[in-house]
N, C-alpha and C. Protein backbone atom coordinates (compact mmCIF):
# COMPACT_ATOMS: atom_id res chain seq x y z
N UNK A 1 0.84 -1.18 0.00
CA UNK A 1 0.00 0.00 0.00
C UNK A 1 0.89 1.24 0.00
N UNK A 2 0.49 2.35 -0.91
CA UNK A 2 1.71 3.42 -0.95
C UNK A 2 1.34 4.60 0.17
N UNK A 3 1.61 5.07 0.43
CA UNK A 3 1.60 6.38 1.55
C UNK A 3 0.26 7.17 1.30
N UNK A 4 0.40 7.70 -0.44
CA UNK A 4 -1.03 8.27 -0.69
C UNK A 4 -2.33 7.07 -0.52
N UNK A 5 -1.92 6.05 -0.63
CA UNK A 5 -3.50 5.28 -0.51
C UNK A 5 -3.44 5.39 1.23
N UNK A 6 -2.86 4.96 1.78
CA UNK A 6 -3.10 4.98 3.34
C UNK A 6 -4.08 6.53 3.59
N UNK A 7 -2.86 7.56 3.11
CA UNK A 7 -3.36 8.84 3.91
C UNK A 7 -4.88 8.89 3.38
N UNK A 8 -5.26 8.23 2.17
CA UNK A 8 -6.85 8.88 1.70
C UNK A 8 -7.93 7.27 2.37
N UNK A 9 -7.47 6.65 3.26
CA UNK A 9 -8.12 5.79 4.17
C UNK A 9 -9.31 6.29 4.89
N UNK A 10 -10.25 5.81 5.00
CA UNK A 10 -11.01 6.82 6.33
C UNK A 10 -10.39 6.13 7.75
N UNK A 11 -10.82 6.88 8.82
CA UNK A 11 -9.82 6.83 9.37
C UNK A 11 -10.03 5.71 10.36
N UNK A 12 -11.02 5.09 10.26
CA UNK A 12 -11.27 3.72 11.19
C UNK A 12 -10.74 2.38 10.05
N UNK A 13 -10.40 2.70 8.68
CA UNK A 13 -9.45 1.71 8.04
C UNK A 13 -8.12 2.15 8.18
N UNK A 14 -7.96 3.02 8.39
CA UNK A 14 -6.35 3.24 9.01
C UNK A 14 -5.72 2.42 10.29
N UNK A 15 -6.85 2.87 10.73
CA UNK A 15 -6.75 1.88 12.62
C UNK A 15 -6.75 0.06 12.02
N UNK A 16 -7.72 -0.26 11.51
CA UNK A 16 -7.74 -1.44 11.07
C UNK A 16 -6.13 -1.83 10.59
N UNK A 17 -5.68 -1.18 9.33
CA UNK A 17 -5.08 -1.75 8.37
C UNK A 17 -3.69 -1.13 9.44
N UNK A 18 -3.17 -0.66 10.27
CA UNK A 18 -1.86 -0.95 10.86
C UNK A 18 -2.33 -1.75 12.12
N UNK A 19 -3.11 -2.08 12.51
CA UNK A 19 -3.14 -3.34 13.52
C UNK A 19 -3.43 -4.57 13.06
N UNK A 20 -3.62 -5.08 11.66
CA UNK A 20 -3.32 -6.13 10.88
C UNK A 20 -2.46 -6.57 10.17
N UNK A 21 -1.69 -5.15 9.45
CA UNK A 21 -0.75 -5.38 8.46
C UNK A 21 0.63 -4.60 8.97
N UNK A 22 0.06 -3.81 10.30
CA UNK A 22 1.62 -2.95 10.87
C UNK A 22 1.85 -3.69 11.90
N UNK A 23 3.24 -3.63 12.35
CA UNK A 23 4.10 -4.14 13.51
C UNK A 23 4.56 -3.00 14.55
N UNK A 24 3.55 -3.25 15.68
CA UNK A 24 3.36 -2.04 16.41
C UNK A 24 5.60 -2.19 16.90
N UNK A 25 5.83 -0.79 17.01
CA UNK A 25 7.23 -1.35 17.38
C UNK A 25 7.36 -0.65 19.05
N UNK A 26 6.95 0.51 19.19
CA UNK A 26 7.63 1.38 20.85
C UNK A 26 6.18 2.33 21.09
N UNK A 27 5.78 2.35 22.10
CA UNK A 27 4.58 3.60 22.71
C UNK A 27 5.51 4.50 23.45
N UNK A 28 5.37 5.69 23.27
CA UNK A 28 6.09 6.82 24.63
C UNK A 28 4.81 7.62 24.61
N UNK A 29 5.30 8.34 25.63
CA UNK A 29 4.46 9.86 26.55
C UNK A 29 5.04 10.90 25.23
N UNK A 30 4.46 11.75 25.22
CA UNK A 30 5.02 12.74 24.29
C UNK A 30 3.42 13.31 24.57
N UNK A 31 3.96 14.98 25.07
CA UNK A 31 3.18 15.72 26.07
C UNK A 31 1.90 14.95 26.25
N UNK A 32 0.53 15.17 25.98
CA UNK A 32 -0.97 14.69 26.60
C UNK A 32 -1.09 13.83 25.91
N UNK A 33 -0.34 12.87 25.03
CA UNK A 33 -0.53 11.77 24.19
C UNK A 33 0.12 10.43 25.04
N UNK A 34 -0.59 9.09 24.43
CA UNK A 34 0.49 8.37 24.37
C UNK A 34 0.41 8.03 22.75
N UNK A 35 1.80 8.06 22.37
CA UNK A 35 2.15 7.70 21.12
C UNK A 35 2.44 6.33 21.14
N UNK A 36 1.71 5.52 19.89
CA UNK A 36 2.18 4.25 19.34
C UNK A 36 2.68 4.17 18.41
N UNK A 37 3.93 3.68 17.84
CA UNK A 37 4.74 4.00 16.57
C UNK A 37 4.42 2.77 16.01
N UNK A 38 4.03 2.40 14.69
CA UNK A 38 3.96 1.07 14.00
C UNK A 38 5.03 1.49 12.91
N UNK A 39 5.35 0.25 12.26
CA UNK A 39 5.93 0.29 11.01
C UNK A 39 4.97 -0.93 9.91
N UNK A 40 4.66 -0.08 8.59
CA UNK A 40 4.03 -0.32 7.72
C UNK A 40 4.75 -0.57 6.19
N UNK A 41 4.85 -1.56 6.29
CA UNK A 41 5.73 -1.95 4.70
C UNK A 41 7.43 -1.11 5.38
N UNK A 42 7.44 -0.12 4.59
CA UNK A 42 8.72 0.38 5.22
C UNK A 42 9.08 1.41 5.43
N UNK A 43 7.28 2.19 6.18
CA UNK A 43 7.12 3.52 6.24
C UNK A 43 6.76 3.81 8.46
N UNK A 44 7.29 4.70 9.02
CA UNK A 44 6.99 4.66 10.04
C UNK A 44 5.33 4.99 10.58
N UNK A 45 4.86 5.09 11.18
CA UNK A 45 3.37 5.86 11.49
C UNK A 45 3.66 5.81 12.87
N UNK A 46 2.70 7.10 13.33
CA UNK A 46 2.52 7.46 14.53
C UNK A 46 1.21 6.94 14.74
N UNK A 47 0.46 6.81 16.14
CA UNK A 47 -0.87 7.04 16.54
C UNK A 47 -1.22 7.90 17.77
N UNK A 48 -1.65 9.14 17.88
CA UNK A 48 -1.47 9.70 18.77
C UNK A 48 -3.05 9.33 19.49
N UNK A 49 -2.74 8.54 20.88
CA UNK A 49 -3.74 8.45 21.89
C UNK A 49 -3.75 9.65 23.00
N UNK A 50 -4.91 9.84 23.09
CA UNK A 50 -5.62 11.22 24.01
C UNK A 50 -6.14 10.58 25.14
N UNK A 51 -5.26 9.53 26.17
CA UNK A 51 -5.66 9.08 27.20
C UNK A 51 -7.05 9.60 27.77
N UNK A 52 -7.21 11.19 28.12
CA UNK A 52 -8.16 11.93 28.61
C UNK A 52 -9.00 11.72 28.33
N UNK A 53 -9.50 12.08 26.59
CA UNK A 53 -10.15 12.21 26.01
C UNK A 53 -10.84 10.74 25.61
N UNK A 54 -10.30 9.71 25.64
CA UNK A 54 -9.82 8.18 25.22
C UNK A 54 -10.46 8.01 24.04
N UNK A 55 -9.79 9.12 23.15
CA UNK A 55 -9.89 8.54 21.76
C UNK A 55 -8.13 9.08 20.98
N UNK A 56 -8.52 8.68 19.76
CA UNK A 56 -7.08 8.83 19.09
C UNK A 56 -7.15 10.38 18.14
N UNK A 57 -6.29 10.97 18.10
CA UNK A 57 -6.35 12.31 17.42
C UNK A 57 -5.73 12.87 16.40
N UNK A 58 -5.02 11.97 16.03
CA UNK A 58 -4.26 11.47 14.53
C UNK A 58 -3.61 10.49 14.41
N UNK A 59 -3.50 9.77 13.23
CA UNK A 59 -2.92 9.18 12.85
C UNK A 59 -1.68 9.88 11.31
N UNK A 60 -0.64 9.70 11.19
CA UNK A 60 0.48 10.37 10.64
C UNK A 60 1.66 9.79 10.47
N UNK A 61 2.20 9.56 9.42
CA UNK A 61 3.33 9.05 9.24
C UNK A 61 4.88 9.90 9.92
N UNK A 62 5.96 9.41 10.31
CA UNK A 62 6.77 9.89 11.01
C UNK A 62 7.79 10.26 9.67
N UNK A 63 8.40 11.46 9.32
CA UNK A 63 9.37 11.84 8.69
C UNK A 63 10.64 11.22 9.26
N UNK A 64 11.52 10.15 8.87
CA UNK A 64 12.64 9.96 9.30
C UNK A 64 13.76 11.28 9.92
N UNK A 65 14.01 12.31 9.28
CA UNK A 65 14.20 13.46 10.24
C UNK A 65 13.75 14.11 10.70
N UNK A 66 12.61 13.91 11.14
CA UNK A 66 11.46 14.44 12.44
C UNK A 66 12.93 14.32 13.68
N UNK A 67 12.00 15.61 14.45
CA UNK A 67 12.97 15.80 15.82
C UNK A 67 12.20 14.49 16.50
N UNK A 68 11.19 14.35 16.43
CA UNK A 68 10.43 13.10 17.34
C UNK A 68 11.18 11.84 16.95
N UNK A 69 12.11 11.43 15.92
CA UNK A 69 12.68 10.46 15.83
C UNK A 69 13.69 9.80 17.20
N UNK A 70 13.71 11.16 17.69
CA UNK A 70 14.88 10.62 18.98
C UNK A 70 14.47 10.03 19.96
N UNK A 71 12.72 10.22 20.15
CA UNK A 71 12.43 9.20 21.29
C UNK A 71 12.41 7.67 20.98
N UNK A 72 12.29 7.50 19.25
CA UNK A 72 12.28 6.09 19.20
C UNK A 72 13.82 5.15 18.79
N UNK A 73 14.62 6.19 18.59
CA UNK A 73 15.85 5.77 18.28
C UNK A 73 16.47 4.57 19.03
N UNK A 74 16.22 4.04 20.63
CA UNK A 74 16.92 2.91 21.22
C UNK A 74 15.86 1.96 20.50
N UNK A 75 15.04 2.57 19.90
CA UNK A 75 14.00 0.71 19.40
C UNK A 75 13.64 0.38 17.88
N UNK A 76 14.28 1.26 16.91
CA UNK A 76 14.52 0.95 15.47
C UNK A 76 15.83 1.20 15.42
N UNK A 77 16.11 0.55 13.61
CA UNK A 77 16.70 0.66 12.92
C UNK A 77 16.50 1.43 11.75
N UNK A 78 17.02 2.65 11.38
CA UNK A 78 17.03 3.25 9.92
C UNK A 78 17.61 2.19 9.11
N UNK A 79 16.69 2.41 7.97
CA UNK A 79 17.48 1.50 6.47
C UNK A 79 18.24 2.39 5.74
């Protein structure tokens, strides 16, 4: 699946299709979220959970030089 078909997903097949076909890899705190990072074919994604709120408030692929890369750095590998 390429990046543009994911992003034009609605967004309860997004949720579906990385908890079937993604490999959840690290969750952190990152301010009022908890973040779940999956990897999809060989693209990163975020899921940002709104504990509070207890729903999710985006879903978004991670730019490999995103500053947010550094919280997941002890638990991937760049290709």
């Amino acid at each position: 699946m390429s990046k543009e078909e994911f992003t034009n997903l609605p967004f309860h097949k997004k949720i579906n299709t990385l908890y079937t076909e993604g490999t959840f890899v690290v969750g952190i705190r990152y301010y009022k979220h908890k973040v779940n990072l999956y990897l999809l074919e060989n693209e990163y994604i975020e899921v940002f959970y709104n504990h509070k709120q207890d729903k999710i408030d985006k879903i978004d692929f991670l730019p490999r030089d995103h500053t947010r890369m550094k919280f997941y750095l002890d638990q991937i590998k760049l290709a």
